[in-house]
N, C-alpha and C. Protein backbone atom coordinates (compact mmCIF):
# COMPACT_ATOMS: atom_id res chain seq x y z
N UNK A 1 39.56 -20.57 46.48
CA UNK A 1 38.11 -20.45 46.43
C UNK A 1 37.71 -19.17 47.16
N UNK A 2 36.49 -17.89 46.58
CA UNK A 2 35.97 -17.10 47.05
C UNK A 2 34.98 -17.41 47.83
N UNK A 3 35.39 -17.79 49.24
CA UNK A 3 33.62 -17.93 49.83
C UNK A 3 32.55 -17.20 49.81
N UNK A 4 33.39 -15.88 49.92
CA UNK A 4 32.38 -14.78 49.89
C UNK A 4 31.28 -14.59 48.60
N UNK A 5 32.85 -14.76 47.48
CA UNK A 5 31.36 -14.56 46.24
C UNK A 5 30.70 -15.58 45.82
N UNK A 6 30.97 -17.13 46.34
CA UNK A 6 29.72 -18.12 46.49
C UNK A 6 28.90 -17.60 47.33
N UNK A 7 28.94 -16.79 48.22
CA UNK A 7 27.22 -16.73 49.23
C UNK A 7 26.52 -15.77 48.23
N UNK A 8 27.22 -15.04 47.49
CA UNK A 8 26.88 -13.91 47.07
C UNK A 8 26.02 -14.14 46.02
N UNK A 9 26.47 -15.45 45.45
CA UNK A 9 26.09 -16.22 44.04
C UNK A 9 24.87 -16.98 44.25
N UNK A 10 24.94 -17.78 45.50
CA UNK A 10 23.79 -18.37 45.86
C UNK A 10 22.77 -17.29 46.79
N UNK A 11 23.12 -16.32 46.98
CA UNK A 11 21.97 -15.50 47.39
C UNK A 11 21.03 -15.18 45.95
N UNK A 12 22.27 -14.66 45.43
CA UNK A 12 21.16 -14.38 43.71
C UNK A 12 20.55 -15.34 42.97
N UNK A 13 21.26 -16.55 42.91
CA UNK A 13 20.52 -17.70 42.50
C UNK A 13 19.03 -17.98 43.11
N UNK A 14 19.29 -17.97 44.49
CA UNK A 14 18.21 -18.58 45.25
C UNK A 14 16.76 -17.51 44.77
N UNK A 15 17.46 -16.11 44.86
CA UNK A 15 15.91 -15.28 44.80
C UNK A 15 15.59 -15.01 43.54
N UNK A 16 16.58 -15.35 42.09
CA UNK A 16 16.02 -16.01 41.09
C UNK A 16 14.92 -17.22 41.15
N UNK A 17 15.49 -17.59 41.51
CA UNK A 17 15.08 -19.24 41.48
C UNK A 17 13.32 -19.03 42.30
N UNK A 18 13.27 -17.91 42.91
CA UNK A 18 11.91 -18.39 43.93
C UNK A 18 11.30 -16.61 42.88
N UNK A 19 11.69 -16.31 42.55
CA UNK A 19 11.11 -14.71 42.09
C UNK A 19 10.15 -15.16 40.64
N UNK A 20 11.09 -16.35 39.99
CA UNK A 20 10.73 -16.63 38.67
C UNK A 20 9.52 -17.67 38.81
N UNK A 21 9.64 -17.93 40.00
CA UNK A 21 8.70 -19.51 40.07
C UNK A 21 7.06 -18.79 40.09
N UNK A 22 6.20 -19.04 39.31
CA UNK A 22 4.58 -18.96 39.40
C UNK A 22 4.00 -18.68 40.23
N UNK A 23 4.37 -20.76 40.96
CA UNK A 23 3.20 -20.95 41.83
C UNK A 23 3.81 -20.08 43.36
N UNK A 24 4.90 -19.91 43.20
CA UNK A 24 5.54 -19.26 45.21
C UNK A 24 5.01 -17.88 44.96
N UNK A 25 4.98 -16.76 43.48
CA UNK A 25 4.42 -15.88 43.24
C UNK A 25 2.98 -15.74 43.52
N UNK A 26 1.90 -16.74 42.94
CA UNK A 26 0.88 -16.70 43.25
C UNK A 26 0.77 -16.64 44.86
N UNK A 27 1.23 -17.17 45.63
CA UNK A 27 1.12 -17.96 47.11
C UNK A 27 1.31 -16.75 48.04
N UNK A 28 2.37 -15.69 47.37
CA UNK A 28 2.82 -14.40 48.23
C UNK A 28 1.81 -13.46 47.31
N UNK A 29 0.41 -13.19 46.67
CA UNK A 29 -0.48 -12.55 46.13
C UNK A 29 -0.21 -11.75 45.05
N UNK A 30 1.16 -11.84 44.50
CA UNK A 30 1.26 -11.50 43.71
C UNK A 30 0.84 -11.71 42.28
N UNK A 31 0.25 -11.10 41.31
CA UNK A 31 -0.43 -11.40 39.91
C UNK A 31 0.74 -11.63 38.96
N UNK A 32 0.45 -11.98 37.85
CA UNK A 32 1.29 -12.86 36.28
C UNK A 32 1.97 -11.44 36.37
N UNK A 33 3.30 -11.72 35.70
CA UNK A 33 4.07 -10.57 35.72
C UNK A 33 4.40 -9.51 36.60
N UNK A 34 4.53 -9.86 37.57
CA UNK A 34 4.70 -8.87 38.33
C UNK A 34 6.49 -7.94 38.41
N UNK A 35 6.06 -6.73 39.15
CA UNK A 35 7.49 -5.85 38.61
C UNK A 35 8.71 -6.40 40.01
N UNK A 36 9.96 -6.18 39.76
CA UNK A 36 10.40 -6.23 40.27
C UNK A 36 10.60 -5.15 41.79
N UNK A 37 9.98 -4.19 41.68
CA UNK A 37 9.41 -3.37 42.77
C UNK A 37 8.28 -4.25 43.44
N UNK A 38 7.83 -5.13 43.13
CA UNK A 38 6.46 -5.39 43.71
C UNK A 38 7.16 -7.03 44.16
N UNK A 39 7.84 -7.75 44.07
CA UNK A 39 8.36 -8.77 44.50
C UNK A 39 9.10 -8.79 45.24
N UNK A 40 10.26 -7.30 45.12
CA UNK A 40 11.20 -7.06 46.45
C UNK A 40 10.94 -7.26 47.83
N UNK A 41 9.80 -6.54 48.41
CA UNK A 41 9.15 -6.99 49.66
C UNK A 41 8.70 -8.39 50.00
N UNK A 42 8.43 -9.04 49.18
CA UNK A 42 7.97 -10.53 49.44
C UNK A 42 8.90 -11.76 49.22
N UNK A 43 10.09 -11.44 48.81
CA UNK A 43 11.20 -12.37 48.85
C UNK A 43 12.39 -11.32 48.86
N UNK A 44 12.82 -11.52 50.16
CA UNK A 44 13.59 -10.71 51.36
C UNK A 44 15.19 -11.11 51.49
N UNK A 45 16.02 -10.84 50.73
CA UNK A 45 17.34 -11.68 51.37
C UNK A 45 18.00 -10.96 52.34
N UNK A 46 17.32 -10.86 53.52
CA UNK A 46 17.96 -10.93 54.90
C UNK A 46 17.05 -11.59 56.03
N UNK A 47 17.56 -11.37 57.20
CA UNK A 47 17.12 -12.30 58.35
C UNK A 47 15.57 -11.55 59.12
N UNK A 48 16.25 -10.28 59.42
CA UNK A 48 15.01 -8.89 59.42
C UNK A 48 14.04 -8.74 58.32
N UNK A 49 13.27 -8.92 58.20
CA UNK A 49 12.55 -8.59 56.83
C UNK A 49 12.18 -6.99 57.21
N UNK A 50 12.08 -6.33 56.35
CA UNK A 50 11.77 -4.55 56.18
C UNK A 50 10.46 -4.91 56.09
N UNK A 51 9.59 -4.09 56.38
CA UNK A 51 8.02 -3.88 56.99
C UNK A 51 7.47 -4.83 56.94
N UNK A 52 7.81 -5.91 57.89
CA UNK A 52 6.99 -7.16 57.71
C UNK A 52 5.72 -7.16 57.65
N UNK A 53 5.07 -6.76 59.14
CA UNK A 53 3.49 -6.88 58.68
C UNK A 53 3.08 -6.00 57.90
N UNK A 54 3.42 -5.23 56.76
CA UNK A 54 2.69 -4.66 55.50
C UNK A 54 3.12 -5.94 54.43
N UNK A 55 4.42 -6.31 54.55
CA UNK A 55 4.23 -7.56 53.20
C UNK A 55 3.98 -9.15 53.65
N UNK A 56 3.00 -9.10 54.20
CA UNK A 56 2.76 -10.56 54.81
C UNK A 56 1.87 -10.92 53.75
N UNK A 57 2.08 -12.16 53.01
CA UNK A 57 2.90 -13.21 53.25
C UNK A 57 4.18 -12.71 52.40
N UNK A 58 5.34 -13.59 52.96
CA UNK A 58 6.58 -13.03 52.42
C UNK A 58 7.57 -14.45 52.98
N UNK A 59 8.59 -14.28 52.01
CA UNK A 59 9.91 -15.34 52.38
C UNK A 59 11.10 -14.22 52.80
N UNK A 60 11.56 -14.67 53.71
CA UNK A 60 13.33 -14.04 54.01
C UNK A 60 14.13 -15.05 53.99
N UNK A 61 14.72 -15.23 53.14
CA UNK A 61 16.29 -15.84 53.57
C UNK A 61 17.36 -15.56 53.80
N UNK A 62 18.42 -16.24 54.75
CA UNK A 62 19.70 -15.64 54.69
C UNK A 62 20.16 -16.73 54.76
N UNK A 63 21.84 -16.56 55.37
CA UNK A 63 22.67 -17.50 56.08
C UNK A 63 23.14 -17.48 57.15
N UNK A 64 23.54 -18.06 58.24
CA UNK A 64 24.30 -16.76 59.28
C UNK A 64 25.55 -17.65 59.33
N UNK A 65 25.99 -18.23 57.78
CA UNK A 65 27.47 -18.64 57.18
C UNK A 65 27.47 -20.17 57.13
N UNK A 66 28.86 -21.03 56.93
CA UNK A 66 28.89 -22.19 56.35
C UNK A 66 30.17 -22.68 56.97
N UNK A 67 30.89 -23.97 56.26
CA UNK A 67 32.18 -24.28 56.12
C UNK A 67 32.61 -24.87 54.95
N UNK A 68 33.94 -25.44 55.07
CA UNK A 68 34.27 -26.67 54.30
C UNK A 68 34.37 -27.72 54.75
N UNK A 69 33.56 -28.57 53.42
CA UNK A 69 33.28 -29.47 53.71
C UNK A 69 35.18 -30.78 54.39
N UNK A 70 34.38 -31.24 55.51
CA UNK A 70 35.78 -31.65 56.25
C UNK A 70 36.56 -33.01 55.25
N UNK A 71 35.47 -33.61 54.07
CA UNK A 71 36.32 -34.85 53.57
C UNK A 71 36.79 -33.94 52.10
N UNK A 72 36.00 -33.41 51.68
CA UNK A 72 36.31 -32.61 50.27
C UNK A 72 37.11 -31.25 50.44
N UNK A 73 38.29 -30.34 50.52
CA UNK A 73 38.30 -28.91 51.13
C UNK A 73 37.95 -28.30 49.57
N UNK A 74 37.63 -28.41 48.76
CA UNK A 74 37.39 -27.64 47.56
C UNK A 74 35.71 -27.33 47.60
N UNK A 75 35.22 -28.30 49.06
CA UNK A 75 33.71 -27.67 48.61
C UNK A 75 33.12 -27.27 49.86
N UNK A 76 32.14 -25.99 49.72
CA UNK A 76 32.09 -25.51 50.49
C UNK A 76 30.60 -25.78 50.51
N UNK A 77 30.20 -25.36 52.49
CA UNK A 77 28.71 -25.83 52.33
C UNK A 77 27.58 -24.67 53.48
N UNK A 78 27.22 -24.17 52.77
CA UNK A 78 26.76 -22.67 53.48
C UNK A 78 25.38 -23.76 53.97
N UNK A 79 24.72 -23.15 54.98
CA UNK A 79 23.15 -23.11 55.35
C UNK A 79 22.63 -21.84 55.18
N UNK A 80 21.54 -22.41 54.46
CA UNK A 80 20.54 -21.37 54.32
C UNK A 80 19.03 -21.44 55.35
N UNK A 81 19.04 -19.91 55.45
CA UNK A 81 17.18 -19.85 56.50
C UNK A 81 16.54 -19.62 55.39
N UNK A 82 15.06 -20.48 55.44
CA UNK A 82 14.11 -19.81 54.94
C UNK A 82 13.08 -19.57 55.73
N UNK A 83 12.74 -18.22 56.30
CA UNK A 83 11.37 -17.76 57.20
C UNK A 83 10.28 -17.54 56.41
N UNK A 84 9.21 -18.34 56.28
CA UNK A 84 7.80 -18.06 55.83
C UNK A 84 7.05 -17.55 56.26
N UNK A 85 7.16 -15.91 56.48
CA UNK A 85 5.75 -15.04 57.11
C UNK A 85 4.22 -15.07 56.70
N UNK A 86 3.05 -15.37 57.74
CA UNK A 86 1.76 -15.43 57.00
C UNK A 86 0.97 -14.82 58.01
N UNK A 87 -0.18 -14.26 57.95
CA UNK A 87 -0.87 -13.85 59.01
C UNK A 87 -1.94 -14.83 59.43
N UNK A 88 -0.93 -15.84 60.36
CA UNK A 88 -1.44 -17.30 61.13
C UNK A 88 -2.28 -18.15 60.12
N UNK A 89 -1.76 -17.83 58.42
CA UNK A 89 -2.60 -18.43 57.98
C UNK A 89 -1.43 -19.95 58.10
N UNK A 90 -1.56 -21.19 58.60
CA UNK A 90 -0.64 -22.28 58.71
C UNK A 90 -0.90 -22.62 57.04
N UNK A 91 -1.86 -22.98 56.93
CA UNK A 91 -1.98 -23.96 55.69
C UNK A 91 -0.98 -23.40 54.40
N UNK A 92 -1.06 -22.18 54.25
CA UNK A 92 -0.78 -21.24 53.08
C UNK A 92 1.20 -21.19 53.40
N UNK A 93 1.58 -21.11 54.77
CA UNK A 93 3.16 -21.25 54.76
C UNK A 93 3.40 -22.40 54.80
N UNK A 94 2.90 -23.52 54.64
CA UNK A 94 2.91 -24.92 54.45
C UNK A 94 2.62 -25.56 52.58
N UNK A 95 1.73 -24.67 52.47
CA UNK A 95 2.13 -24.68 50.80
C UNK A 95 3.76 -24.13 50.73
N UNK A 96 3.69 -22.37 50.70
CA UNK A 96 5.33 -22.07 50.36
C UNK A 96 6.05 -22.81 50.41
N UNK A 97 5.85 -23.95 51.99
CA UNK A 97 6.95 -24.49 52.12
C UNK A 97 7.69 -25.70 51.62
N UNK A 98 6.01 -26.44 51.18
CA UNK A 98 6.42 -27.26 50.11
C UNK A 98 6.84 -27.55 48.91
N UNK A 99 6.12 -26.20 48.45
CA UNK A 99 6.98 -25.71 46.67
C UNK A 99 8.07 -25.55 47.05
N UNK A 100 8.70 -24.73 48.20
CA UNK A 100 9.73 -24.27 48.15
C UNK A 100 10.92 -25.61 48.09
N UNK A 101 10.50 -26.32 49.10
CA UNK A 101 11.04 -27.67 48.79
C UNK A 101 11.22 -28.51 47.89
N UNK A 102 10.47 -28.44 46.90
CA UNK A 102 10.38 -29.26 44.96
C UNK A 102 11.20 -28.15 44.70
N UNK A 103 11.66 -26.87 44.84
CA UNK A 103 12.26 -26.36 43.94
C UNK A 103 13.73 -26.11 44.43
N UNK A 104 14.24 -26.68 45.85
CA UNK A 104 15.36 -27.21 46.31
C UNK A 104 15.56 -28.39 45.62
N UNK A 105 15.15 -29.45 45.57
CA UNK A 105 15.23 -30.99 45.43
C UNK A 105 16.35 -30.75 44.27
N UNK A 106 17.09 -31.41 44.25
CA UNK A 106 18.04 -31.74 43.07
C UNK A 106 19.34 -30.92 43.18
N UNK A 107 19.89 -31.47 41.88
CA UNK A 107 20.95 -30.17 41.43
C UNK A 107 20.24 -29.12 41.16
N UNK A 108 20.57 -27.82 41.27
CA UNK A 108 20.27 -26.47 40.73
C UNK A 108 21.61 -25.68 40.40
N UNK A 109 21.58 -25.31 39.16
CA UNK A 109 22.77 -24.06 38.65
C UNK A 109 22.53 -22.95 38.74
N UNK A 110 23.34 -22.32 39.38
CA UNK A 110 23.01 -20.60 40.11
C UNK A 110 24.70 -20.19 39.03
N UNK A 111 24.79 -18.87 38.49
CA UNK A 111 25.97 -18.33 37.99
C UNK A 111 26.62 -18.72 39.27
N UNK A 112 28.00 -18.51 38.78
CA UNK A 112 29.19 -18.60 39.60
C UNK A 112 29.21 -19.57 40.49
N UNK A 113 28.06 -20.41 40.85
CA UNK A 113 27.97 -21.72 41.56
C UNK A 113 27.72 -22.93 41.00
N UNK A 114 29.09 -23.30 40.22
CA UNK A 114 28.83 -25.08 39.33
C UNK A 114 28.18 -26.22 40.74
N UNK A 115 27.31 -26.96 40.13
CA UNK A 115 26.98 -28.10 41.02
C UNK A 115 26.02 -27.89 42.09
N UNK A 116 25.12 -27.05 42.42
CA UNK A 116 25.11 -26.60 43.66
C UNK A 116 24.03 -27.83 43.95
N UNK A 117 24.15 -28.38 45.14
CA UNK A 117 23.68 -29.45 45.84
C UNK A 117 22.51 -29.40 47.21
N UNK A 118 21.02 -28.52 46.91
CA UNK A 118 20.50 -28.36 48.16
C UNK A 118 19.80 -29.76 49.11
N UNK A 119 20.04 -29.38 49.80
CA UNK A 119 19.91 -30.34 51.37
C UNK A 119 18.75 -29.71 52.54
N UNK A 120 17.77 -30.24 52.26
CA UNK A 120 16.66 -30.01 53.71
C UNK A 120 17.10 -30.12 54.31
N UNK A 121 17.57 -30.20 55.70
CA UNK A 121 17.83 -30.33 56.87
C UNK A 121 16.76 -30.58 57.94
N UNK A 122 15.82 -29.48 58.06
CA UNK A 122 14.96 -29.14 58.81
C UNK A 122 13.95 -27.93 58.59
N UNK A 123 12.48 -28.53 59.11
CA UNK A 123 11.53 -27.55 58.81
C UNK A 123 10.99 -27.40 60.35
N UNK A 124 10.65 -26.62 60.81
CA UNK A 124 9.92 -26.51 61.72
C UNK A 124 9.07 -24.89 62.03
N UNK A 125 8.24 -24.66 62.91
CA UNK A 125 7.56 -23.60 63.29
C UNK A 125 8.72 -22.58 64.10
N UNK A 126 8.71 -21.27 63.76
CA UNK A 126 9.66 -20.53 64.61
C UNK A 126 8.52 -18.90 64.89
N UNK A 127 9.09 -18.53 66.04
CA UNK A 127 8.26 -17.45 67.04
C UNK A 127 8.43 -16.23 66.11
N UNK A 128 7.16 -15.53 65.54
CA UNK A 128 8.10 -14.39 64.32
C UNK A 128 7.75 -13.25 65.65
N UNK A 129 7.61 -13.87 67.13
CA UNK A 129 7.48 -12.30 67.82
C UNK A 129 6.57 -11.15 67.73
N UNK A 130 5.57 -11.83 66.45
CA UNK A 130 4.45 -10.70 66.74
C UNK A 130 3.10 -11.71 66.61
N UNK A 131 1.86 -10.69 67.18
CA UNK A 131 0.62 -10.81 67.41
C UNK A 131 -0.08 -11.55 66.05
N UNK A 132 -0.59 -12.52 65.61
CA UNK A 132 -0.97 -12.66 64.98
C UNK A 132 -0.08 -13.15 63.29
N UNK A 133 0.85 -13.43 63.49
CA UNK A 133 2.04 -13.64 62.47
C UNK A 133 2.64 -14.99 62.54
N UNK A 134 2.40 -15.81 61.90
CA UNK A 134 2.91 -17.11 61.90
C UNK A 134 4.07 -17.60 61.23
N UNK A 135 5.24 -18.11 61.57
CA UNK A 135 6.08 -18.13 60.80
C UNK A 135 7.19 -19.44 60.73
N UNK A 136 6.80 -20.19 59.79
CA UNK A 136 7.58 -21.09 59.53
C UNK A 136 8.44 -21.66 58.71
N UNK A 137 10.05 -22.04 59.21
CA UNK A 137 11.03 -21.59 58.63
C UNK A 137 11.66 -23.64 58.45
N UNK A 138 12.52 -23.39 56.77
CA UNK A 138 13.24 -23.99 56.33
C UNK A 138 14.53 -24.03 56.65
N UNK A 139 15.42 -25.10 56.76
CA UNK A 139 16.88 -24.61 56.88
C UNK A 139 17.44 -25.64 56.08
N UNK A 140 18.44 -25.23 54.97
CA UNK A 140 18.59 -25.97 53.54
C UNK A 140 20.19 -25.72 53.64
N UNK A 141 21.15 -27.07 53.35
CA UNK A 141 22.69 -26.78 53.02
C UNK A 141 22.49 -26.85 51.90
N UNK A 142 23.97 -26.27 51.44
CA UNK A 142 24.03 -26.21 49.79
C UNK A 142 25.63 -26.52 49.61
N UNK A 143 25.98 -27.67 48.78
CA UNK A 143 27.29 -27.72 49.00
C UNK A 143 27.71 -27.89 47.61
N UNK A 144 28.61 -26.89 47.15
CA UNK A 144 29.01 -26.52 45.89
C UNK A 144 30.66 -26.30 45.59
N UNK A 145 30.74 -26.22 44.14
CA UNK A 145 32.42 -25.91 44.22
C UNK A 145 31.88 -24.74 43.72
N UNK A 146 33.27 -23.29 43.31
CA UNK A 146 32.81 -22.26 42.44
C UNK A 146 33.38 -22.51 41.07
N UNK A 147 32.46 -21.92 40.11
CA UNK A 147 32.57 -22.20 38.74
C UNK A 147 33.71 -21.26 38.45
């Protein structure tokens, strides 16, 4: 098994999966169709987001890695962050965070990741360190074999 190119797989899956979605588009101000230049800033796959307070509201996710799973060794089970930046608007990263959650729920098929299995774990409020910036973050396992 490639662990590496499962994170790699579920990184692309995941910002498919939230780039294509409507309503998380509408929620980060973006209009119908929007370009892929204009979505880059607002769904972030790293931990740093690049000019945060110019793309507020915005999602970052990462991982900071996984294991195998200890009863199965063929499956592996990364955690994922999701940070919801807003400018202290609560209500509005509490939407994100709930779509974002219906669109975890279930199986989801990402290329190169058969089965993938997301898992809430935990939601809570986290310090984004600046004035006026509210930020509340998801943390989701995903436990998959590779296709």
């Amino acid at each position: 098994m490639n662990n590496g190119l499962t994170i790699l797989n579920l990184y692309n899956g995941i910002y498919k999966l939230l780039s294509k979605d409507a309503t998380i588009l509408g929620y980060l101000g973006l209009g119908e169709n929007p370009t892929a230049n204009q979505i880059g800033p607002k769904i972030q796959k790293q931990s740093k987001p690049q000019q945060l307070t110019n793309n507020i509201p915005l999602i970052a996710f990462y991982t900071p890695g996984g294991g195998i799973d200890s009863v199965n060794l063929g499956v592996f089970c990364p955690m994922f962050y999701f940070d919801i930046y807003t400018k202290d608007d609560v209500k509005l990263a509490h939407q994100i965070a709930e779509r974002l959650c219906t669109l975890l729920s279930g199986c989801v098929d990402f290329s190169g990741v058969a089965g993938t299995t997301p898992l809430i774990v935990d939601a809570h409020e986290s310090d984004s360190r600046l004035d006026n910036v509210y930020c509340f973050t998801i943390e989701a396992t995903f436990s998959n074999v590779e296709a």
